[in-house]
N, C-alpha and C. Protein backbone atom coordinates (compact mmCIF):
# COMPACT_ATOMS: atom_id res chain seq x y z
N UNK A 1 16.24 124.40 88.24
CA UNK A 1 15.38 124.05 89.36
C UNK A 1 15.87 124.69 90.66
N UNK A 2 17.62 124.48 91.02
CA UNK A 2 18.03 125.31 91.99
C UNK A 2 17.17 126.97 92.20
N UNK A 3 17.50 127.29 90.44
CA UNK A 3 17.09 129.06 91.16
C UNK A 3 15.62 128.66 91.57
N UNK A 4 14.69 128.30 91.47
CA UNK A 4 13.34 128.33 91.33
C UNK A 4 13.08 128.11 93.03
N UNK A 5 13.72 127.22 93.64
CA UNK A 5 13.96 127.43 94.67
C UNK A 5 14.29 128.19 95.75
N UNK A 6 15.40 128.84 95.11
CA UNK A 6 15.99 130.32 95.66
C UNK A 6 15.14 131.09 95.47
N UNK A 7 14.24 131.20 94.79
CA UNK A 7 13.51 132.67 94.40
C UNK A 7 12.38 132.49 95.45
N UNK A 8 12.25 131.09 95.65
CA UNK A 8 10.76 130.94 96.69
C UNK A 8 11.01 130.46 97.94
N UNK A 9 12.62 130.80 98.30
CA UNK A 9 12.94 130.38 99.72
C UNK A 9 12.25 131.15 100.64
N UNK A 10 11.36 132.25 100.53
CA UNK A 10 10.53 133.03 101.21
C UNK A 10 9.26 132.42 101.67
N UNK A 11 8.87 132.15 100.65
CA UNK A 11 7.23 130.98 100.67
C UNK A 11 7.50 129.77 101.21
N UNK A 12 8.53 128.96 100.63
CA UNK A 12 9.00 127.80 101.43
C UNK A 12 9.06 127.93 103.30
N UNK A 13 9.92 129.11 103.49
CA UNK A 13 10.05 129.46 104.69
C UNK A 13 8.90 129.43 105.41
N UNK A 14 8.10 130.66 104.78
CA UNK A 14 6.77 130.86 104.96
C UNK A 14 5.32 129.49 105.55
N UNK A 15 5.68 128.54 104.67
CA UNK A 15 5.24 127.07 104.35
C UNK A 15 5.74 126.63 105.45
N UNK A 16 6.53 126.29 105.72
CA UNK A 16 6.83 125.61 107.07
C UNK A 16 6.48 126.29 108.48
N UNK A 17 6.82 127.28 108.21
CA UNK A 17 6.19 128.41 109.73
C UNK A 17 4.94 128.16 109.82
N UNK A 18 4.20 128.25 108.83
CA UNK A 18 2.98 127.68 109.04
C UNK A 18 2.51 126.40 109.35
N UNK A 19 3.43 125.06 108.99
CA UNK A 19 3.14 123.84 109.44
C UNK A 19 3.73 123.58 110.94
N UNK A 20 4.75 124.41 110.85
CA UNK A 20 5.11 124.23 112.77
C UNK A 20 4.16 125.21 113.92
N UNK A 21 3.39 125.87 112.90
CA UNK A 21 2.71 126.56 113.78
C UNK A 21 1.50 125.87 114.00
N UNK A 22 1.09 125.52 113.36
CA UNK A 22 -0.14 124.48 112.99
C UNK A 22 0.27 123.15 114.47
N UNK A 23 1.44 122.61 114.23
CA UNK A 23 1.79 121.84 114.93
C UNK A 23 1.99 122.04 116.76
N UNK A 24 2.56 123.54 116.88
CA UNK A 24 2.69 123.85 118.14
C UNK A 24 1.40 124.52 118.57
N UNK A 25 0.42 124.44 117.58
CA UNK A 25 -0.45 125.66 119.05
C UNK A 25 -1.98 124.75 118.59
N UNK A 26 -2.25 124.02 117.91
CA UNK A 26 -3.59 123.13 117.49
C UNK A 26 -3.61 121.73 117.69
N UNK A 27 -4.20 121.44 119.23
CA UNK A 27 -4.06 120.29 119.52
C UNK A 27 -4.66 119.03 118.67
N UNK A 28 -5.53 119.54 117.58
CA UNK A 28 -5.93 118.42 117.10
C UNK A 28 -5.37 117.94 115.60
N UNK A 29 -4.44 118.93 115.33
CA UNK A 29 -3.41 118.61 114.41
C UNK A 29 -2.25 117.82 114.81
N UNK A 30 -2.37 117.84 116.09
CA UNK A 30 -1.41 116.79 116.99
C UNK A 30 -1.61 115.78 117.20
N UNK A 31 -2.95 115.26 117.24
CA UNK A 31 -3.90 113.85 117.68
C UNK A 31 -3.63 113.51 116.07
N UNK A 32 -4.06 113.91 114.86
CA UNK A 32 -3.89 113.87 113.44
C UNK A 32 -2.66 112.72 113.51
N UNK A 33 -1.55 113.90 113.84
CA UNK A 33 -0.42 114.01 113.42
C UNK A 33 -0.18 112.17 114.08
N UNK A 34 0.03 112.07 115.52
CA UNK A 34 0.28 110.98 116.21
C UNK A 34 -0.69 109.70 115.75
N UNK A 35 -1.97 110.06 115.35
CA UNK A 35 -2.87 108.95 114.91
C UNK A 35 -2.25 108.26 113.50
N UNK A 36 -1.75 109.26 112.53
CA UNK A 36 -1.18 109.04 110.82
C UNK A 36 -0.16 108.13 111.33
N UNK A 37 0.64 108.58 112.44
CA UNK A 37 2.35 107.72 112.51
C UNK A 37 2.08 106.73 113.35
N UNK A 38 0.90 106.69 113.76
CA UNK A 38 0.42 104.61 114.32
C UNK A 38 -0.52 104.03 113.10
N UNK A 39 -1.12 105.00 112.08
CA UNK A 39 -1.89 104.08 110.85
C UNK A 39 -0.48 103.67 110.53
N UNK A 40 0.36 104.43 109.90
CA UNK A 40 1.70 104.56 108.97
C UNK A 40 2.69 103.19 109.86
N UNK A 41 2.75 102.83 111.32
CA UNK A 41 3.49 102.10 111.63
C UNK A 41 2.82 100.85 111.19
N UNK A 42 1.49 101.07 111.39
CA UNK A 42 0.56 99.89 111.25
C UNK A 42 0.29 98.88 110.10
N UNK A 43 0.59 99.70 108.90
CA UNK A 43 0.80 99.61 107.54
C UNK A 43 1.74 98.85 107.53
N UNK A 44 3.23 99.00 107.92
CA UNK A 44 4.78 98.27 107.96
C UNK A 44 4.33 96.91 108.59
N UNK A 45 3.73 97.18 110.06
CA UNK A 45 3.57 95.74 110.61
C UNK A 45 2.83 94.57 109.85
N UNK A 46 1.52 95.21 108.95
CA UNK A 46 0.82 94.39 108.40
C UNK A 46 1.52 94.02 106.72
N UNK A 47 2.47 94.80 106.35
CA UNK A 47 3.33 94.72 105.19
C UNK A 47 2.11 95.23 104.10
N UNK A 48 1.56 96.07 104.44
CA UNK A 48 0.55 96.06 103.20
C UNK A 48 0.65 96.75 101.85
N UNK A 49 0.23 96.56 100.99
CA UNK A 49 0.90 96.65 99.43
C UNK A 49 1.23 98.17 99.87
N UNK A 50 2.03 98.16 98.23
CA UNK A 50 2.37 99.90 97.77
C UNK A 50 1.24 100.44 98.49
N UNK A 51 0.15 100.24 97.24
CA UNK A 51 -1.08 101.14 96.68
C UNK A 51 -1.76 101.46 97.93
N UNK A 52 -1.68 100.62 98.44
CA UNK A 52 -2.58 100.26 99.96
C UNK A 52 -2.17 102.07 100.52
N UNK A 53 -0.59 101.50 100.87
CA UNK A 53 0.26 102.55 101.56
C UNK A 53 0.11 103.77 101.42
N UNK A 54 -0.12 104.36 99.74
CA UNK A 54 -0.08 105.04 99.14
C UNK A 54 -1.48 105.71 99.46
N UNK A 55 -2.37 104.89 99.65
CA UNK A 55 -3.93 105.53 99.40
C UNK A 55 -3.87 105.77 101.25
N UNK A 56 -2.90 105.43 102.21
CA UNK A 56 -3.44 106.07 103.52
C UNK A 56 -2.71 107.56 103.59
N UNK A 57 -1.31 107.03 102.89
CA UNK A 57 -0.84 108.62 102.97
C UNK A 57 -1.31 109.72 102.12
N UNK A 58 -1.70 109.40 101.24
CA UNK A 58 -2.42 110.46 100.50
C UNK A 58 -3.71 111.00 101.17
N UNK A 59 -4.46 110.14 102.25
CA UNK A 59 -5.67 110.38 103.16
C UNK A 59 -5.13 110.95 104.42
N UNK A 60 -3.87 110.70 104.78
CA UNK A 60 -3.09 111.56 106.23
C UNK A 60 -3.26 113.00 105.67
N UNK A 61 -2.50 113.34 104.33
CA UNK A 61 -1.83 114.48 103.91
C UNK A 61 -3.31 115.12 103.29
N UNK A 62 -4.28 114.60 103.18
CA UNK A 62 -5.26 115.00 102.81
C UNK A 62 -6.39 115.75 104.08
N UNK A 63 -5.69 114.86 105.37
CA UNK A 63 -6.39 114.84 106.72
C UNK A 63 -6.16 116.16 107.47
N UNK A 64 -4.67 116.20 107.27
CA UNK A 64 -3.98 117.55 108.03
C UNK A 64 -3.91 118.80 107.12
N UNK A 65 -4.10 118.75 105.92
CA UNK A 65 -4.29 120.10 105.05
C UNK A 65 -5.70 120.41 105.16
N UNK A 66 -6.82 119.65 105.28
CA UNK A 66 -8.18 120.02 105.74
C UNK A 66 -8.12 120.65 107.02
N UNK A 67 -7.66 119.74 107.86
CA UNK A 67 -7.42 120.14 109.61
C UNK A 67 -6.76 121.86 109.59
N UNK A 68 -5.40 122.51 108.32
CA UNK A 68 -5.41 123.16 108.37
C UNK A 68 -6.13 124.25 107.78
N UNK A 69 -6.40 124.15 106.83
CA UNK A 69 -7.87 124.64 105.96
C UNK A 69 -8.73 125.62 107.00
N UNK A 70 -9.36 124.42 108.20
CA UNK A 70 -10.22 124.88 108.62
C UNK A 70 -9.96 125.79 110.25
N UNK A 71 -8.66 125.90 110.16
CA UNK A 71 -8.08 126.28 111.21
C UNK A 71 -7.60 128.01 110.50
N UNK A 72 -7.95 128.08 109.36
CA UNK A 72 -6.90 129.04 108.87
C UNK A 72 -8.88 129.88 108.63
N UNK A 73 -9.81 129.42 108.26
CA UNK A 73 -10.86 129.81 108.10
C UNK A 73 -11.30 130.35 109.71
N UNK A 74 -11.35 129.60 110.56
CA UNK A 74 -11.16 129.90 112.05
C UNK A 74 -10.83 131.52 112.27
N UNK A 75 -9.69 130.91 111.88
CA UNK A 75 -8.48 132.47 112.30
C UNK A 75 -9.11 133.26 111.63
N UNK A 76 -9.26 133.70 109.94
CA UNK A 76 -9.94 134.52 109.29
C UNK A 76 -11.28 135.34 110.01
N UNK A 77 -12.20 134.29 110.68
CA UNK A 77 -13.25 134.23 110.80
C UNK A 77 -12.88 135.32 111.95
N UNK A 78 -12.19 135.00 112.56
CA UNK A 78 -12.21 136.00 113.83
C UNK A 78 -11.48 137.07 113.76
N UNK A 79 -10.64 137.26 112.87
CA UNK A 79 -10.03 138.68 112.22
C UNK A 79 -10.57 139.53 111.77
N UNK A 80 -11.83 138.70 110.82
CA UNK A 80 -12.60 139.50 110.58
C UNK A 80 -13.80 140.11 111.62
N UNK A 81 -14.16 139.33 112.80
CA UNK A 81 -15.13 140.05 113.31
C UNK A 81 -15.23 138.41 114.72
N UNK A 82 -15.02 139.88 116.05
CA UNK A 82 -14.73 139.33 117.43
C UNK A 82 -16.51 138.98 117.73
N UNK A 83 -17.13 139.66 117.41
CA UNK A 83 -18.83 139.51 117.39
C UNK A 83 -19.36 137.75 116.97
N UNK A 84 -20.28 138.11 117.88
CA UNK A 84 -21.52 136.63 117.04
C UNK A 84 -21.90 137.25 116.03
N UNK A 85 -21.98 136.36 115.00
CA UNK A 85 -22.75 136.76 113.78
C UNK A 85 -22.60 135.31 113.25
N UNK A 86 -24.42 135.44 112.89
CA UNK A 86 -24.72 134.16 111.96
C UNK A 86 -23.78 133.69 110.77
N UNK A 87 -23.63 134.92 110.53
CA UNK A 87 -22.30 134.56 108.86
C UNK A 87 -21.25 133.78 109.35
N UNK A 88 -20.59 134.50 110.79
CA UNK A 88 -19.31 133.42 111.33
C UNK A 88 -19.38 132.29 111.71
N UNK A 89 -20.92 132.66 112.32
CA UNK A 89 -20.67 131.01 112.64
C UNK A 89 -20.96 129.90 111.70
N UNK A 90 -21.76 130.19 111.03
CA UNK A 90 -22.01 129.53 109.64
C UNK A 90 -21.17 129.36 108.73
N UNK A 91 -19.38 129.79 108.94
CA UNK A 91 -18.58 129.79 108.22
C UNK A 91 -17.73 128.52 109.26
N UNK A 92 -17.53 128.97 110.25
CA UNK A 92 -16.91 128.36 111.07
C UNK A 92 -17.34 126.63 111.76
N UNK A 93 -18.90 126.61 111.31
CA UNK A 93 -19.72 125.24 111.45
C UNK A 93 -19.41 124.40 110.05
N UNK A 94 -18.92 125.16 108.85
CA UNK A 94 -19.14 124.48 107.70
C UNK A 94 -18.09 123.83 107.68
N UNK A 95 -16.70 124.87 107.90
CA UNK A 95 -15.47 124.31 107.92
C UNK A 95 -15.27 123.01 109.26
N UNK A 96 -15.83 122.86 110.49
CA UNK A 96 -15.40 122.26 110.79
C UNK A 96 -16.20 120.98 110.65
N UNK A 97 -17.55 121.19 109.46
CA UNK A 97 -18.31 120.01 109.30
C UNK A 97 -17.16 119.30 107.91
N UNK A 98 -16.56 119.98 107.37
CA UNK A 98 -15.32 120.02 106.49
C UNK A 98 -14.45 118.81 107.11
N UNK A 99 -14.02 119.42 108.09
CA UNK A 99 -13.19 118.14 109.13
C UNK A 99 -13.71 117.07 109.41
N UNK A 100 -14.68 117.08 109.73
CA UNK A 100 -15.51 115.89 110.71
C UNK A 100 -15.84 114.93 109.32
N UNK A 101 -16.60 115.29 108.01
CA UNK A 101 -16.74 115.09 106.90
C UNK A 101 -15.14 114.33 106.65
N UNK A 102 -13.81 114.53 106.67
CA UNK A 102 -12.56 114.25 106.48
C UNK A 102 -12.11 112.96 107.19
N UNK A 103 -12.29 113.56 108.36
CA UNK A 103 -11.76 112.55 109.77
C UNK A 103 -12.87 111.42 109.43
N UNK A 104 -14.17 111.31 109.32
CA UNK A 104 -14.90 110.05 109.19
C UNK A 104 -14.49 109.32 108.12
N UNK A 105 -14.26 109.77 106.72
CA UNK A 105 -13.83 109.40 105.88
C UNK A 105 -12.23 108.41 105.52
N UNK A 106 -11.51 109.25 106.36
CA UNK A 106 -10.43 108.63 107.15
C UNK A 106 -10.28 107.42 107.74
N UNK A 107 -11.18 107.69 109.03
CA UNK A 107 -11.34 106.00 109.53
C UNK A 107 -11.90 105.16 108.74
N UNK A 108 -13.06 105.84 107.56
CA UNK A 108 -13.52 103.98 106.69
C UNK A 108 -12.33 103.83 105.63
N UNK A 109 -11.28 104.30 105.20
CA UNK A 109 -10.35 104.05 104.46
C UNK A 109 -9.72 103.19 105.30
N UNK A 110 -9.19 103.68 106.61
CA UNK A 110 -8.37 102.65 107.66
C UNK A 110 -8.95 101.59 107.99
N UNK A 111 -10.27 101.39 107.83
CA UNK A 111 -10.64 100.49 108.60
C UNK A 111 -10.74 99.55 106.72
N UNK A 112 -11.05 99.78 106.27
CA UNK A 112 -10.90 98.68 104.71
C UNK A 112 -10.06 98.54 104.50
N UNK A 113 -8.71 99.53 104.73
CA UNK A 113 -7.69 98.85 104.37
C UNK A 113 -7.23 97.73 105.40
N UNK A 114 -6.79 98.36 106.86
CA UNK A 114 -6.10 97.78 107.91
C UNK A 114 -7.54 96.65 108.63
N UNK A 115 -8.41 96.69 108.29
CA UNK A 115 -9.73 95.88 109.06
C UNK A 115 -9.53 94.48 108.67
N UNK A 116 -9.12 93.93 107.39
CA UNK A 116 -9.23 92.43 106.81
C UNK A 116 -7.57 91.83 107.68
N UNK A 117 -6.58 92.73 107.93
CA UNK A 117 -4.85 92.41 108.57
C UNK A 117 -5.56 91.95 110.28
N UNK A 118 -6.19 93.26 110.73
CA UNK A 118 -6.36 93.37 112.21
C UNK A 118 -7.21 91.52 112.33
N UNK A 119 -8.22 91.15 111.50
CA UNK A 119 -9.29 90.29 111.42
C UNK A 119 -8.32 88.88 111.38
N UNK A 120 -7.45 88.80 110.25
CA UNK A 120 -6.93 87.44 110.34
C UNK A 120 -5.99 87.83 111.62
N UNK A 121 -5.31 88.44 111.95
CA UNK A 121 -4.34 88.48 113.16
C UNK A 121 -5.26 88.15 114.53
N UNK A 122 -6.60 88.40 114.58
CA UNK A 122 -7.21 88.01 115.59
C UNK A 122 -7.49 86.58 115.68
N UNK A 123 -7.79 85.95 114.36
CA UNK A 123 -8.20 84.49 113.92
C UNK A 123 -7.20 84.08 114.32
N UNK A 124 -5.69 84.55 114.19
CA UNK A 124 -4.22 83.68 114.62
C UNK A 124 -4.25 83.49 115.67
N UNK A 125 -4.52 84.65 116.77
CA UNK A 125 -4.51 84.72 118.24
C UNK A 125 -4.96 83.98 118.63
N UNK A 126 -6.60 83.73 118.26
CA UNK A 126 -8.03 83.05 118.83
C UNK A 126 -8.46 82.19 118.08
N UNK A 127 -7.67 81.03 117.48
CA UNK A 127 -8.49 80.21 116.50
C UNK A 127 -9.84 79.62 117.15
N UNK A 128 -10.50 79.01 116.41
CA UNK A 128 -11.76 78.31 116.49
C UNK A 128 -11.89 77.03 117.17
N UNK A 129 -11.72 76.61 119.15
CA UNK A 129 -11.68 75.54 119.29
C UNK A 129 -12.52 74.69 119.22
N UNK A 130 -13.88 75.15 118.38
CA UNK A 130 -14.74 74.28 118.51
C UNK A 130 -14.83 73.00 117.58
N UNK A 131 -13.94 72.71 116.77
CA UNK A 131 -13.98 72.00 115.88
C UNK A 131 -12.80 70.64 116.05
């Protein structure tokens, strides 16, 4: 397993240059990034199961490889051609309907998972004095 590693310390390298680059120059891989590590704190506070846990991080890591996806189609898009053209933009509308398609999907996972924690914690705050 070591060599297999060694042989792809290039791509690995490669792999990360690309996630810190992603990170330093795309502000909305940053909003991503900071939004996942308040779901992810949010998760701890509410203690919520494994699976729970499991199904937001798999939707973070699912969130920011789309986010880069469509950032890398972006870039393409304009490498290939500085011009308007219907093709680009029609490449460049799909991918970021790609995102938006992602990110919505995102919040109804957060909100089914973390929505029933946020709901009784409000009932604790604000019980019912009418009774």
């Amino acid at each position: 397993m070591i060599e297999i590693i060694k042989k792809h310390k290039v791509s690995f390298k490669n792999a990360f240059e690309g996630i810190f680059w992603a990170f330093s120059t795309q502000p909305n891989f940053r909003i991503h990034l900071i939004l996942s590590f308040l779901v992810v704190l949010t998760g701890f506070y509410f203690k919520i199961s494994f699976l729970e846990m499991t199904i937001l991080i798999l939707t973070i890591i699912f969130g920011l490889a789309v986010e880069m996806v469509n950032t890398s189609i972006e870039a393409m898009t304009d490498l290939i051609t500085m011009k308007w053209s219907k093709q680009a933009k029609i490449a460049k509308d799909v991918s970021a309907g790609m995102m938006l398609l992602t990110a919505i999907g995102a919040v109804l996972i957060a909100i089914l998972i973390l929505g029933p924690h946020f709901f009784k914690l409000l009932i604790t705050i604000y019980p019912d004095t009418r009774h």
